[in-house]
N, C-alpha and C. Protein backbone atom coordinates (compact mmCIF):
# COMPACT_ATOMS: atom_id res chain seq x y z
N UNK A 1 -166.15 -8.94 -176.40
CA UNK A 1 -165.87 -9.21 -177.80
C UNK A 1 -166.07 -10.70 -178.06
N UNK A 2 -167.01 -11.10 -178.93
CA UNK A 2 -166.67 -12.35 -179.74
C UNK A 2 -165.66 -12.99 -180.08
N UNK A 3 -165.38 -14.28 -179.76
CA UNK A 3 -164.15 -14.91 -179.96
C UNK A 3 -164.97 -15.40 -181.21
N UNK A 4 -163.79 -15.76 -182.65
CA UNK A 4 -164.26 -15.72 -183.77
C UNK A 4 -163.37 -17.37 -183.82
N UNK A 5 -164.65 -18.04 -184.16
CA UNK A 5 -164.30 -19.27 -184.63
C UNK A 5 -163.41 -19.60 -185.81
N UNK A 6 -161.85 -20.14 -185.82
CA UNK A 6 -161.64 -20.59 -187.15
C UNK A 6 -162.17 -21.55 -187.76
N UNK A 7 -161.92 -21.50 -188.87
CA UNK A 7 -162.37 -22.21 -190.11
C UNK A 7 -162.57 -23.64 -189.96
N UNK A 8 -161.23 -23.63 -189.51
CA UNK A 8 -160.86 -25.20 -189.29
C UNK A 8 -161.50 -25.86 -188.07
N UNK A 9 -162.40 -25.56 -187.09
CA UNK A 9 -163.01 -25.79 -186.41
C UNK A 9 -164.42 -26.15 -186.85
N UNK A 10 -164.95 -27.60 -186.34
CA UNK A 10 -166.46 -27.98 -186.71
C UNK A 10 -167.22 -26.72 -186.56
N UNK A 11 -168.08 -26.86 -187.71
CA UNK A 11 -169.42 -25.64 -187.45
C UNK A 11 -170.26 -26.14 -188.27
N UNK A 12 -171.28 -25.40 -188.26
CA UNK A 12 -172.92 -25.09 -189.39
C UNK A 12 -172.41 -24.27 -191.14
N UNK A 13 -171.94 -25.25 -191.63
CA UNK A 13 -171.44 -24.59 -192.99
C UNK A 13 -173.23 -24.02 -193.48
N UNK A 14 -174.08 -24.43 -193.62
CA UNK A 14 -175.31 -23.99 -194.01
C UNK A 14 -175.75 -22.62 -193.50
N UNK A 15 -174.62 -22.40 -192.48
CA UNK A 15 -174.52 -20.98 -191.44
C UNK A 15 -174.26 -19.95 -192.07
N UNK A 16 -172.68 -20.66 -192.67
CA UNK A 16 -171.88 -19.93 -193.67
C UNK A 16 -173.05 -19.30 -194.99
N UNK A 17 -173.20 -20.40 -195.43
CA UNK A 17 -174.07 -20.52 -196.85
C UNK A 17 -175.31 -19.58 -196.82
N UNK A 18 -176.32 -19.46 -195.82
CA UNK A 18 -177.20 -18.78 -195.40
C UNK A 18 -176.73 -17.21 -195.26
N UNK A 19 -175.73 -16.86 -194.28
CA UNK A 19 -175.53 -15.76 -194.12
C UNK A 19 -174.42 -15.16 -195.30
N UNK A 20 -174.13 -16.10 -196.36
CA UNK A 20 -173.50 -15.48 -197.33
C UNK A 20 -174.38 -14.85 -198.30
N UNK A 21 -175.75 -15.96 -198.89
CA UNK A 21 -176.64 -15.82 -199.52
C UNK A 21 -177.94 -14.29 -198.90
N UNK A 22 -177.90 -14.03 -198.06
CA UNK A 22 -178.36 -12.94 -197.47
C UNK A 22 -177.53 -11.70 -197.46
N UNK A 23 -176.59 -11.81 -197.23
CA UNK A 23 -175.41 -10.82 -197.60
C UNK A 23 -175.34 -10.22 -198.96
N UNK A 24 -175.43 -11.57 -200.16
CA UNK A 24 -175.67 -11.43 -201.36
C UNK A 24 -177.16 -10.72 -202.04
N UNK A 25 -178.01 -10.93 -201.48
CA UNK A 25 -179.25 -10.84 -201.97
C UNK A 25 -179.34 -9.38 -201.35
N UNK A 26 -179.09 -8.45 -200.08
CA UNK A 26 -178.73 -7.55 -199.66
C UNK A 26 -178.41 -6.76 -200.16
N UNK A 27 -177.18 -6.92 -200.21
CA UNK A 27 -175.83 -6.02 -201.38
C UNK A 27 -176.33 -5.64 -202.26
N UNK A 28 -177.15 -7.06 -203.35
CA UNK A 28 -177.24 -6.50 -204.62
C UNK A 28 -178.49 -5.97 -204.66
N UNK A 29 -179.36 -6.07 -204.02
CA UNK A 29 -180.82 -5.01 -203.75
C UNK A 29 -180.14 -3.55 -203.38
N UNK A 30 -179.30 -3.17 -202.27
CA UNK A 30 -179.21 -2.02 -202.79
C UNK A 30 -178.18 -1.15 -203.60
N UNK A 31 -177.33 -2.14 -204.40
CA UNK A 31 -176.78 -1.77 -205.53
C UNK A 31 -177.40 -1.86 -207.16
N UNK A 32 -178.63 -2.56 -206.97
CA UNK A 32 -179.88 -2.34 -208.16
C UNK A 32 -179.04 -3.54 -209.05
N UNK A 33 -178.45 -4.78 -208.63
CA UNK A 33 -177.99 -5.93 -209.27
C UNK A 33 -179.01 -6.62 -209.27
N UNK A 34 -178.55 -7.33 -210.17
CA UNK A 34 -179.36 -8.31 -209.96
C UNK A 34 -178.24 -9.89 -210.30
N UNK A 35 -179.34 -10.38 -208.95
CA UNK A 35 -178.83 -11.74 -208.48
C UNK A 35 -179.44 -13.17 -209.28
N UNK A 36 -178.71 -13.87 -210.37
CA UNK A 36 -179.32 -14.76 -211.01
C UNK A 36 -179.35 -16.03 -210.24
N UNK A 37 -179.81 -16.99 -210.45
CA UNK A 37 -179.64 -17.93 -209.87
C UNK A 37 -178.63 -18.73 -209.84
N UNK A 38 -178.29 -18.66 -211.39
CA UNK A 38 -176.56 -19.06 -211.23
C UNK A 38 -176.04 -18.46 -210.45
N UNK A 39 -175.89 -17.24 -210.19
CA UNK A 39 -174.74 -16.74 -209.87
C UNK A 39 -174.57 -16.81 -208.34
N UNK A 40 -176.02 -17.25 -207.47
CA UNK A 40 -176.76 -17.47 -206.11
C UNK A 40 -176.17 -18.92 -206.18
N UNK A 41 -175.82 -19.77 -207.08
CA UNK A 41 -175.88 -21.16 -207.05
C UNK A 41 -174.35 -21.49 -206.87
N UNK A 42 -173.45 -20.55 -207.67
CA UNK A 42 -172.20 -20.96 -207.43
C UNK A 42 -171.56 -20.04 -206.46
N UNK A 43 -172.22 -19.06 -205.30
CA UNK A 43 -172.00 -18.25 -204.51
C UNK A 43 -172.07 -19.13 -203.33
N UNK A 44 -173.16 -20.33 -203.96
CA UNK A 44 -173.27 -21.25 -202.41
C UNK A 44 -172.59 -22.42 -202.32
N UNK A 45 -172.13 -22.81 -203.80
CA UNK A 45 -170.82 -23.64 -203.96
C UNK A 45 -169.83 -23.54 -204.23
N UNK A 46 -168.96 -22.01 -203.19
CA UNK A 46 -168.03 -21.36 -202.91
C UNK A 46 -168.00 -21.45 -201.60
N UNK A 47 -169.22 -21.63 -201.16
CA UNK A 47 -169.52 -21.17 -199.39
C UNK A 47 -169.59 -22.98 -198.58
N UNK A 48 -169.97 -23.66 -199.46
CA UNK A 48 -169.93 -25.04 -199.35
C UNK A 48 -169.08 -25.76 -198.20
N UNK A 49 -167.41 -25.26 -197.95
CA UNK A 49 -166.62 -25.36 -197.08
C UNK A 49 -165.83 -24.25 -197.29
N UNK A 50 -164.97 -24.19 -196.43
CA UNK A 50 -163.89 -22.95 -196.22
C UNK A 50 -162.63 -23.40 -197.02
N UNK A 51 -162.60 -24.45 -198.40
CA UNK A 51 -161.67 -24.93 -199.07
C UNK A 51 -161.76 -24.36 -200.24
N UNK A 52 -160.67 -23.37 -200.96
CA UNK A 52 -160.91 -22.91 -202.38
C UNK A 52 -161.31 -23.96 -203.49
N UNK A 53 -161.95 -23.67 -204.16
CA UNK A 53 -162.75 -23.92 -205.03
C UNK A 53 -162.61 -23.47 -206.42
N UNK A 54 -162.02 -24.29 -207.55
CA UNK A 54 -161.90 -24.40 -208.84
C UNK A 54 -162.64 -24.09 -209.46
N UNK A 55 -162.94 -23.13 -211.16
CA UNK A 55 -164.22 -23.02 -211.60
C UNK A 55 -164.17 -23.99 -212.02
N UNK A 56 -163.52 -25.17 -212.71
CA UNK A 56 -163.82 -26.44 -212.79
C UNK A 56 -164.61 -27.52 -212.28
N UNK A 57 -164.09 -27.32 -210.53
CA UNK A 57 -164.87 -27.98 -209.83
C UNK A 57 -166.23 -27.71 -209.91
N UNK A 58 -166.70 -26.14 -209.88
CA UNK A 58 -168.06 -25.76 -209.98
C UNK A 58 -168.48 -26.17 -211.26
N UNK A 59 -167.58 -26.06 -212.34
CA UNK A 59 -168.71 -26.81 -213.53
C UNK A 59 -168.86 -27.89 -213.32
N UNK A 60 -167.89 -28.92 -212.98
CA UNK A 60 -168.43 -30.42 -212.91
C UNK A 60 -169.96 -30.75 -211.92
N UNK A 61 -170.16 -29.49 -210.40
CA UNK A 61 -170.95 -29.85 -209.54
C UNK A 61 -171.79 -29.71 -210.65
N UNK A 62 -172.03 -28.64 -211.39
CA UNK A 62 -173.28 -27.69 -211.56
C UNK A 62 -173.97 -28.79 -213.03
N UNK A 63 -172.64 -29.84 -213.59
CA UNK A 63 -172.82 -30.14 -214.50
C UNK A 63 -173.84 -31.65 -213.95
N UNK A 64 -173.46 -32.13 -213.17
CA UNK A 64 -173.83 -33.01 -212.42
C UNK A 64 -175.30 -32.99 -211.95
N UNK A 65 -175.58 -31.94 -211.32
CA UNK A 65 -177.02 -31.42 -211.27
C UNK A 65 -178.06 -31.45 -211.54
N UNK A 66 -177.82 -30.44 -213.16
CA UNK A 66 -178.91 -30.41 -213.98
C UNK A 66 -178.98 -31.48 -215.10
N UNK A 67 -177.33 -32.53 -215.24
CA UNK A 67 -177.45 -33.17 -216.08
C UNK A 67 -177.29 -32.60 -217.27
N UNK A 68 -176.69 -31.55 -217.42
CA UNK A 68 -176.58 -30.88 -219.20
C UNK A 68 -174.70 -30.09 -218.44
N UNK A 69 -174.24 -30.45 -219.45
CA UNK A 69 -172.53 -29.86 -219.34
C UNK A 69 -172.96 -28.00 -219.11
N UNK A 70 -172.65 -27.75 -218.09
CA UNK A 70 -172.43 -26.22 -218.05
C UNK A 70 -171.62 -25.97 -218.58
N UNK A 71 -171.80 -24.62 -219.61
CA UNK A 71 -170.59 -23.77 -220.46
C UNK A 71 -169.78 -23.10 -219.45
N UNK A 72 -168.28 -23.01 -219.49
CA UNK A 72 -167.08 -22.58 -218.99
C UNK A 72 -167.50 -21.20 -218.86
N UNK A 73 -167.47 -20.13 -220.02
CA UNK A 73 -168.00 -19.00 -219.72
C UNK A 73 -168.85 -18.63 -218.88
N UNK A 74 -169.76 -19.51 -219.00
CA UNK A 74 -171.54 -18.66 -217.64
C UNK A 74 -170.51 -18.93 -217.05
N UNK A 75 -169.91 -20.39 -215.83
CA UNK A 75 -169.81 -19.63 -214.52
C UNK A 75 -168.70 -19.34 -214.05
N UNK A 76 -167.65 -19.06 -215.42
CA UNK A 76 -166.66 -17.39 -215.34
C UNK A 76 -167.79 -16.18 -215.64
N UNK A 77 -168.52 -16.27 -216.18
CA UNK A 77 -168.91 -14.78 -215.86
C UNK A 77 -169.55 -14.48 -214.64
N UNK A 78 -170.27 -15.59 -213.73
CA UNK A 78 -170.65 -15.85 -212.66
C UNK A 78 -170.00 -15.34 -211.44
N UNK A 79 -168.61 -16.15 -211.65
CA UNK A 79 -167.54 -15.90 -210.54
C UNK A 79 -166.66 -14.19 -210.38
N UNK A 80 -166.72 -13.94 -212.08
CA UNK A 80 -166.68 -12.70 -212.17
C UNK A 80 -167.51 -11.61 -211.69
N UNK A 81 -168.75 -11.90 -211.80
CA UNK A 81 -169.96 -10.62 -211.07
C UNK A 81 -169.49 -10.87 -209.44
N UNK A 82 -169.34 -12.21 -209.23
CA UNK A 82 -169.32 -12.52 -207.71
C UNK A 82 -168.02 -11.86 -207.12
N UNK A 83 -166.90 -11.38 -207.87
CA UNK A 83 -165.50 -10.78 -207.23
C UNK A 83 -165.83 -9.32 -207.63
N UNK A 84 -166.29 -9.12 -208.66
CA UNK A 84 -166.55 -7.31 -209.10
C UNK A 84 -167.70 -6.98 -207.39
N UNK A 85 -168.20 -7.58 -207.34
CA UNK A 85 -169.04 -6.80 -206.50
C UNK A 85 -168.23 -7.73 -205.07
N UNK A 86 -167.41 -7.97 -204.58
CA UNK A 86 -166.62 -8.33 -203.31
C UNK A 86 -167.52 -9.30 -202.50
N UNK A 87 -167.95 -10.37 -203.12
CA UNK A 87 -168.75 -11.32 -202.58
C UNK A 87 -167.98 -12.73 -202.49
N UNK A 88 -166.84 -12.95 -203.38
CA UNK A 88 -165.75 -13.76 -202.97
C UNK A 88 -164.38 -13.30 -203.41
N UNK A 89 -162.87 -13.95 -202.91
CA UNK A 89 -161.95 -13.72 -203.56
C UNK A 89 -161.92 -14.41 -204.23
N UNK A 90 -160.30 -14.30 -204.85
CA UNK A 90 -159.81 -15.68 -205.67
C UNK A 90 -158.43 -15.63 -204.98
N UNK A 91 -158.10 -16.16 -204.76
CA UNK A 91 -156.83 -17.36 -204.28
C UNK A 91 -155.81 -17.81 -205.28
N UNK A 92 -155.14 -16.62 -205.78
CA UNK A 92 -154.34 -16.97 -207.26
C UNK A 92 -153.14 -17.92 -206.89
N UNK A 93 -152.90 -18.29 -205.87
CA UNK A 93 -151.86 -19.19 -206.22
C UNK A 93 -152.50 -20.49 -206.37
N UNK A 94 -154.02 -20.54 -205.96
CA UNK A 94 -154.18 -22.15 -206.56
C UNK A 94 -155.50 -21.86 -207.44
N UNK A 95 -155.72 -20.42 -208.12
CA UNK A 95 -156.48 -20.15 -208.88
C UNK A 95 -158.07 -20.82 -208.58
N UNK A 96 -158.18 -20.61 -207.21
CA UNK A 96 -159.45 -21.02 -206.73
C UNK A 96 -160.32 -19.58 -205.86
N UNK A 97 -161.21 -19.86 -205.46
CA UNK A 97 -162.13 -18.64 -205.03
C UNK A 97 -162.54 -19.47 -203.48
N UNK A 98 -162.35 -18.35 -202.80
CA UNK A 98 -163.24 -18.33 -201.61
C UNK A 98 -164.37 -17.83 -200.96
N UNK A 99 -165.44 -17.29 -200.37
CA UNK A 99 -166.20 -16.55 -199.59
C UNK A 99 -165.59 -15.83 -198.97
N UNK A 100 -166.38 -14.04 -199.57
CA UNK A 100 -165.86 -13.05 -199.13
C UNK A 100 -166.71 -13.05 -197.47
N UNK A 101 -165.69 -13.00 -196.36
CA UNK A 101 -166.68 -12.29 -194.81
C UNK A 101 -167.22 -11.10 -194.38
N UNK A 102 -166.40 -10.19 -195.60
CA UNK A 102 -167.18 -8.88 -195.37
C UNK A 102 -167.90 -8.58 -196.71
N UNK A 103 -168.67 -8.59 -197.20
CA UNK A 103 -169.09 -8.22 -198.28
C UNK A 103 -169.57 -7.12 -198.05
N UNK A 104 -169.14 -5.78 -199.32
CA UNK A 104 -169.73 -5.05 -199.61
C UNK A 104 -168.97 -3.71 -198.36
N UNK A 105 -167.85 -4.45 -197.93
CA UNK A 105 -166.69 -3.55 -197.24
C UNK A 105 -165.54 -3.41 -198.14
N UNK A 106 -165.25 -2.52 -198.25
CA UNK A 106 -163.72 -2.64 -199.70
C UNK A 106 -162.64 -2.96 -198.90
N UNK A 107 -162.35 -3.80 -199.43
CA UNK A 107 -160.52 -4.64 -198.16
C UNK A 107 -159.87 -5.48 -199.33
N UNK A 108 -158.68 -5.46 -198.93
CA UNK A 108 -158.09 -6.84 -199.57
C UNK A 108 -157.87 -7.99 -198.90
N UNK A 109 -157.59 -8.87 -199.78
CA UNK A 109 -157.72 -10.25 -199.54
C UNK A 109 -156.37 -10.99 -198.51
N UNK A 110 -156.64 -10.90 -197.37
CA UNK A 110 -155.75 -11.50 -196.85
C UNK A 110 -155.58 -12.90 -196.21
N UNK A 111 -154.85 -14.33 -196.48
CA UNK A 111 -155.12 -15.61 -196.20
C UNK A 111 -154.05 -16.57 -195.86
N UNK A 112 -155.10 -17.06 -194.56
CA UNK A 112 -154.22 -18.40 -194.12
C UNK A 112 -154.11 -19.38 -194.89
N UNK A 113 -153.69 -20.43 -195.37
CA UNK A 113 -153.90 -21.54 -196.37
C UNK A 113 -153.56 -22.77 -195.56
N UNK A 114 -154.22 -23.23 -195.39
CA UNK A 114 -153.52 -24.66 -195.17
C UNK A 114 -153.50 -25.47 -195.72
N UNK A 115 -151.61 -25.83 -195.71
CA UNK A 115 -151.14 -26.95 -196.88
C UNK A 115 -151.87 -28.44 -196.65
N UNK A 116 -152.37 -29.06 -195.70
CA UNK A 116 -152.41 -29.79 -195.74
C UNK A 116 -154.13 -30.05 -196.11
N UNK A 117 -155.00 -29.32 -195.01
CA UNK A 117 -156.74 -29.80 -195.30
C UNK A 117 -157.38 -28.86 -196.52
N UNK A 118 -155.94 -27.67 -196.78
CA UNK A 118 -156.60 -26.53 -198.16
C UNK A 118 -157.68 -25.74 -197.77
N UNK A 119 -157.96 -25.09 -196.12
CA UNK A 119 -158.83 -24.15 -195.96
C UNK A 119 -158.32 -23.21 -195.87
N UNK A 120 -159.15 -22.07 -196.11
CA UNK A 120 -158.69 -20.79 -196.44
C UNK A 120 -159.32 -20.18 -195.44
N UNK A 121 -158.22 -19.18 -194.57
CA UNK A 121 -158.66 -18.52 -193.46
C UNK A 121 -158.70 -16.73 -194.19
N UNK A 122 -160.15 -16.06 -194.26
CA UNK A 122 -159.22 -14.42 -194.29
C UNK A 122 -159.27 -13.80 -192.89
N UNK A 123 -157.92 -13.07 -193.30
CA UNK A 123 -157.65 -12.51 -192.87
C UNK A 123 -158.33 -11.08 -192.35
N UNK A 124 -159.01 -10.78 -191.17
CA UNK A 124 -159.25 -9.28 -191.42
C UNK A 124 -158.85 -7.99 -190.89
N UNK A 125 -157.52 -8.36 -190.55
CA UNK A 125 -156.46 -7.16 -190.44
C UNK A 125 -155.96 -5.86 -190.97
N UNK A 126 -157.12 -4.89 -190.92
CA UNK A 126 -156.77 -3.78 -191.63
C UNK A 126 -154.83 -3.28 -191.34
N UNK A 127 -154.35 -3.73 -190.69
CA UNK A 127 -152.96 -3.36 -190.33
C UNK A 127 -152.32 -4.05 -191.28
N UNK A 128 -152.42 -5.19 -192.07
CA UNK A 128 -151.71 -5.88 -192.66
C UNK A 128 -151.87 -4.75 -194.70
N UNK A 129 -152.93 -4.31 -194.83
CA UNK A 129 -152.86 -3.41 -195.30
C UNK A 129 -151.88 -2.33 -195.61
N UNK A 130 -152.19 -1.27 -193.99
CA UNK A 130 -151.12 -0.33 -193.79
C UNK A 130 -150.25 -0.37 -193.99
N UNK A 131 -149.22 -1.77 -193.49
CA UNK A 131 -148.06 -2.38 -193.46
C UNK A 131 -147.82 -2.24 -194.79
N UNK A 132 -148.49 -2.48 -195.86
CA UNK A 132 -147.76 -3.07 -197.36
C UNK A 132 -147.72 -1.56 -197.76
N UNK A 133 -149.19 -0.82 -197.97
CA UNK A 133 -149.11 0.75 -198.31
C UNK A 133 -147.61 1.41 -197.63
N UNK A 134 -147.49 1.56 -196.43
CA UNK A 134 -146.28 1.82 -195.59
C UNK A 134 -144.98 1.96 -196.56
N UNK A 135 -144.62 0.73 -196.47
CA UNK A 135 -143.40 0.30 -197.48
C UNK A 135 -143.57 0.51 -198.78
N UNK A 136 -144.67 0.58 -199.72
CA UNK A 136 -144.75 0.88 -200.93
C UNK A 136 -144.50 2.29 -201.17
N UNK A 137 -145.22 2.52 -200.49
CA UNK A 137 -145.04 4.12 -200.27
C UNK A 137 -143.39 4.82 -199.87
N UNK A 138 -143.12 4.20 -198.73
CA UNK A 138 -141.50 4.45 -198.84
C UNK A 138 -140.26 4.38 -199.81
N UNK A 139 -140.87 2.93 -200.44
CA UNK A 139 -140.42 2.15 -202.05
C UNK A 139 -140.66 3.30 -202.96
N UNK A 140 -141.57 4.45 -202.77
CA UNK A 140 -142.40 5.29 -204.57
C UNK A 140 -142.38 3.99 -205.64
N UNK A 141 -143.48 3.51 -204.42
CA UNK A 141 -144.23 1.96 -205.86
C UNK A 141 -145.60 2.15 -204.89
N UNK A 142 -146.19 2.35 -206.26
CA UNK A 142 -147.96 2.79 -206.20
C UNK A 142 -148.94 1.60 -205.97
N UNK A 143 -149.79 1.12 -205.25
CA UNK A 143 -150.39 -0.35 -204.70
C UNK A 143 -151.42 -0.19 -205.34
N UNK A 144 -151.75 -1.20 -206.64
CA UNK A 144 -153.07 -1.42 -207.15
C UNK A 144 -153.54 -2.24 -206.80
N UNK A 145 -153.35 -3.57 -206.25
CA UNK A 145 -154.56 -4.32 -205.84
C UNK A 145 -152.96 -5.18 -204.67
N UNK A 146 -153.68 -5.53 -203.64
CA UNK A 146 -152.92 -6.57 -203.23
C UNK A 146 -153.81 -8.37 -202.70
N UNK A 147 -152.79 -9.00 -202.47
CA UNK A 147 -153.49 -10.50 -201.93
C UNK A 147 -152.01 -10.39 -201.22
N UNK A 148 -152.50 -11.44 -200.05
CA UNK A 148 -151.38 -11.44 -199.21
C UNK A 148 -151.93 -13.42 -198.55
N UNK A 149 -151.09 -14.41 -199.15
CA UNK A 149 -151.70 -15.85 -199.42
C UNK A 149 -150.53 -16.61 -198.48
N UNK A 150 -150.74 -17.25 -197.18
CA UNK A 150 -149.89 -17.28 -196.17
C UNK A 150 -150.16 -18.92 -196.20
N UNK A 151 -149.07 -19.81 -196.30
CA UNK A 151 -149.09 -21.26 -196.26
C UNK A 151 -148.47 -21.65 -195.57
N UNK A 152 -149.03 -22.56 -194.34
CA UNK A 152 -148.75 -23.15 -193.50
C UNK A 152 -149.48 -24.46 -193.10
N UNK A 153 -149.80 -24.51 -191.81
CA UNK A 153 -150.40 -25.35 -191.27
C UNK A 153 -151.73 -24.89 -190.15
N UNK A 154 -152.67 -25.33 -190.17
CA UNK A 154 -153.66 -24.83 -189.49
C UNK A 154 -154.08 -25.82 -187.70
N UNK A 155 -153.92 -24.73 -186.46
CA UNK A 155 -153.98 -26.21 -185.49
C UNK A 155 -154.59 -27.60 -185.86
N UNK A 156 -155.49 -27.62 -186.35
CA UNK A 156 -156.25 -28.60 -186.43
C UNK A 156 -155.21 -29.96 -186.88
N UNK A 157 -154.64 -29.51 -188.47
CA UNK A 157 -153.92 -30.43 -188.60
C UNK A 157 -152.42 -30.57 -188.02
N UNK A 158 -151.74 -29.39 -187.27
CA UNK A 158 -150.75 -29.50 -186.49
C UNK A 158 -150.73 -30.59 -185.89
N UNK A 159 -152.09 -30.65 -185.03
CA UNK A 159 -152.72 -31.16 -183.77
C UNK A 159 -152.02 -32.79 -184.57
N UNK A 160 -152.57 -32.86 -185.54
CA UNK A 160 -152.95 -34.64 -186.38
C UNK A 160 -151.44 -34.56 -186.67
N UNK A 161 -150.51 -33.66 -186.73
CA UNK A 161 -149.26 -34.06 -187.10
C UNK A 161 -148.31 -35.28 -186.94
């Protein structure tokens, strides 16, 4: 078995970015989407680092760029095609989005956070799932969507503690 690198460990983010953008272009070929370039553009400035990401922040990059203010709407509707089809989450407690690792697997969103460098680890623990269904189910309380957003500290910055 592959030992799976965390986040917080040096790597090839262009790794990330590449095999997200292939994932994407994939998916939506055989779901008959179609992939705009916006929506390819802020998929790769989601994938950028493993740190959630503001649609703010993406308008200022995107505004920066082309030199013309991007409208708020395109890349909410952007970020929106990009979560309808499970290509990133969002991170509601700091209302930011991450890169989905499984795309185009139906799971929920499960995450490490770290308070201090703000990377976002998912989680891919189908048990952490079960666990909540489990108890809901025992509860007779019906599970429509869950996030499960875990804040701590990540070795890396332990380490720097």
């Amino acid at each position: 078995m592959q030992k799976k690198i965390p986040v917080c460990e040096p790597h090839n983010h262009h790794q990330c970015i590449d095999n997200a953008l292939t994932n994407a272009e994939t998916l939506c070929s055989e779901k008959g989407l179609r992939l705009t370039a916006l929506r390819k553009r802020v998929l790769e400035l989601v994938w950028q680092s493993h740190k959630p990401l503001g649609a703010y922040d993406i308008l200022g990059v995107l505004s920066t760029e082309d030199g013309r203010r991007a409208a708020p709407p395109t890349v909410y509707r952007a970020l929106d095609f990009l979560l309808e089809n499970g290509l990133i989450h969002r991170i509601a407690s700091l209302n930011a989005y991450v890169g989905c690792n499984h795309p185009g697997v139906a799971h929920e969103g499960h995450f490490l956070i770290c308070r201090e460098c703000h990377i976002a680890q998912e989680l891919p623990h189908s048990s952490i799932d079960q666990a909540i269904l489990a108890a809901a189910k025992q509860a007779g309380f019906t599970v429509e969507q869950q996030t499960v957003e875990v804040l701590g500290l990540c070795y890396a910055c332990e380490a720097n503690a």
